[in-house]
Protein backbone atom coordinates (compact mmCIF):
# COMPACT_ATOMS: atom_id res chain seq x y z
CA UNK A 1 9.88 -21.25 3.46
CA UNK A 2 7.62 -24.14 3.46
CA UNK A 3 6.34 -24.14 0.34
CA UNK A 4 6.04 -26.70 -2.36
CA UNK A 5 7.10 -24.42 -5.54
CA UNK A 6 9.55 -22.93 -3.63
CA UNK A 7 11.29 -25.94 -2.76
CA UNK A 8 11.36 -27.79 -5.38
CA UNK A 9 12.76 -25.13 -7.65
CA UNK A 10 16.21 -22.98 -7.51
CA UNK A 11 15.86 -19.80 -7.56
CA UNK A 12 18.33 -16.68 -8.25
CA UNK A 13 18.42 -13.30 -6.51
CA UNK A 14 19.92 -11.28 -9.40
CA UNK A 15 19.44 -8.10 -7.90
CA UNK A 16 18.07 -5.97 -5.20
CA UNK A 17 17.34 -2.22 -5.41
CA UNK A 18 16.34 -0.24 -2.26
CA UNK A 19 14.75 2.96 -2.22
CA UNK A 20 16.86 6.07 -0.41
CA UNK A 21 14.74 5.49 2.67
CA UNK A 22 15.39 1.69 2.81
CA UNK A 23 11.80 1.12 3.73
CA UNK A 24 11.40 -0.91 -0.18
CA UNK A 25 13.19 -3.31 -1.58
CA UNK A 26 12.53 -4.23 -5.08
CA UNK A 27 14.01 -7.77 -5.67
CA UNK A 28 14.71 -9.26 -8.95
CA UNK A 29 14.63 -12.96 -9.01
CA UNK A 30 15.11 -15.89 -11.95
CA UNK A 31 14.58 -19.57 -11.80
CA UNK A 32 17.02 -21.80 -12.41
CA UNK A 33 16.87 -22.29 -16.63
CA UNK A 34 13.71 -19.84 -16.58
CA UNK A 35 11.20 -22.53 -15.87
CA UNK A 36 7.84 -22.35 -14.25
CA UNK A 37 8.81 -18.13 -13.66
CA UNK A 38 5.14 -16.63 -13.23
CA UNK A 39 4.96 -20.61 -10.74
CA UNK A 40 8.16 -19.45 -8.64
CA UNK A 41 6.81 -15.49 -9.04
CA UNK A 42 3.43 -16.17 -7.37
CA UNK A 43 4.50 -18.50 -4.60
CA UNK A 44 7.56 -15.97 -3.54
CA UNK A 45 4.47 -13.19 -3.58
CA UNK A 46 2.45 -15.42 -1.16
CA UNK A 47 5.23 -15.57 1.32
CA UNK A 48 6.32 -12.11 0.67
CA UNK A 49 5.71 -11.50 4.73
CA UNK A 50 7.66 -14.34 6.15
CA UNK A 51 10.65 -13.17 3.53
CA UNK A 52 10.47 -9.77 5.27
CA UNK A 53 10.10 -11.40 8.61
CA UNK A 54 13.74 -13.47 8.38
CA UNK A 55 14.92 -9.94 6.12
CA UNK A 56 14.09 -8.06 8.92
CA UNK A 57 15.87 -10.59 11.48
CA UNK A 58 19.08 -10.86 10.05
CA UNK A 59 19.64 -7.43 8.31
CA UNK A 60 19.61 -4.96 11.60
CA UNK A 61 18.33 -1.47 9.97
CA UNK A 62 16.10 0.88 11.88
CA UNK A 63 13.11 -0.21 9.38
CA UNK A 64 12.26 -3.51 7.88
CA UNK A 65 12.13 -3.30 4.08
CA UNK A 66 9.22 -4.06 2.31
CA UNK A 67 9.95 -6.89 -0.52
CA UNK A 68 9.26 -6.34 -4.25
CA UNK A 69 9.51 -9.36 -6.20
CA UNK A 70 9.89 -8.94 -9.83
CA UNK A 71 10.93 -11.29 -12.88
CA UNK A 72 14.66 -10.63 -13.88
CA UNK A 73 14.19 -9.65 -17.63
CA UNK A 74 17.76 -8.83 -18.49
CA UNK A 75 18.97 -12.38 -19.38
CA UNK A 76 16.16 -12.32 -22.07
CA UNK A 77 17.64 -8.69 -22.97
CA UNK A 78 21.25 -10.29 -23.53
């Protein structure tokens, strides 16, 4: 992705849960140390359709999923 925010910060797929259909995928994500989250949040929402593009490439399903991407919240739980 060529994006600033996205570059310059690590970020962690914690979790992915598709729907029975596999037509949604709701993707949890965390920064690296928590920083900048709503930052890293908002820029991975603005390329949401090139993510489902190179999704859609290398996972061969019948359907391409449609991405979800919300802030990881159990580390703050534990």
């Amino acid at each position: 992705v060529h994006d600033e925010t996205l570059q310059s910060h690590l970020v962690s797929v914690t979790e992915v849960r598709m729907s029975p259909d596999l037509r949604h995928a709701t993707v949890f994500v965390k920064p690296l140390l928590g920083q900048d989250e709503d930052v890293v949040l908002r820029a991975l929402r603005t390329n949401t359709a090139f993510l489902q593009r190179e999704v859609a490439h290398r996972v061969r399903t019948k359907y391409a999923a449609k991405l979800k991407f919300l802030a990881d919240e159990s580390f703050d739980e534990g």
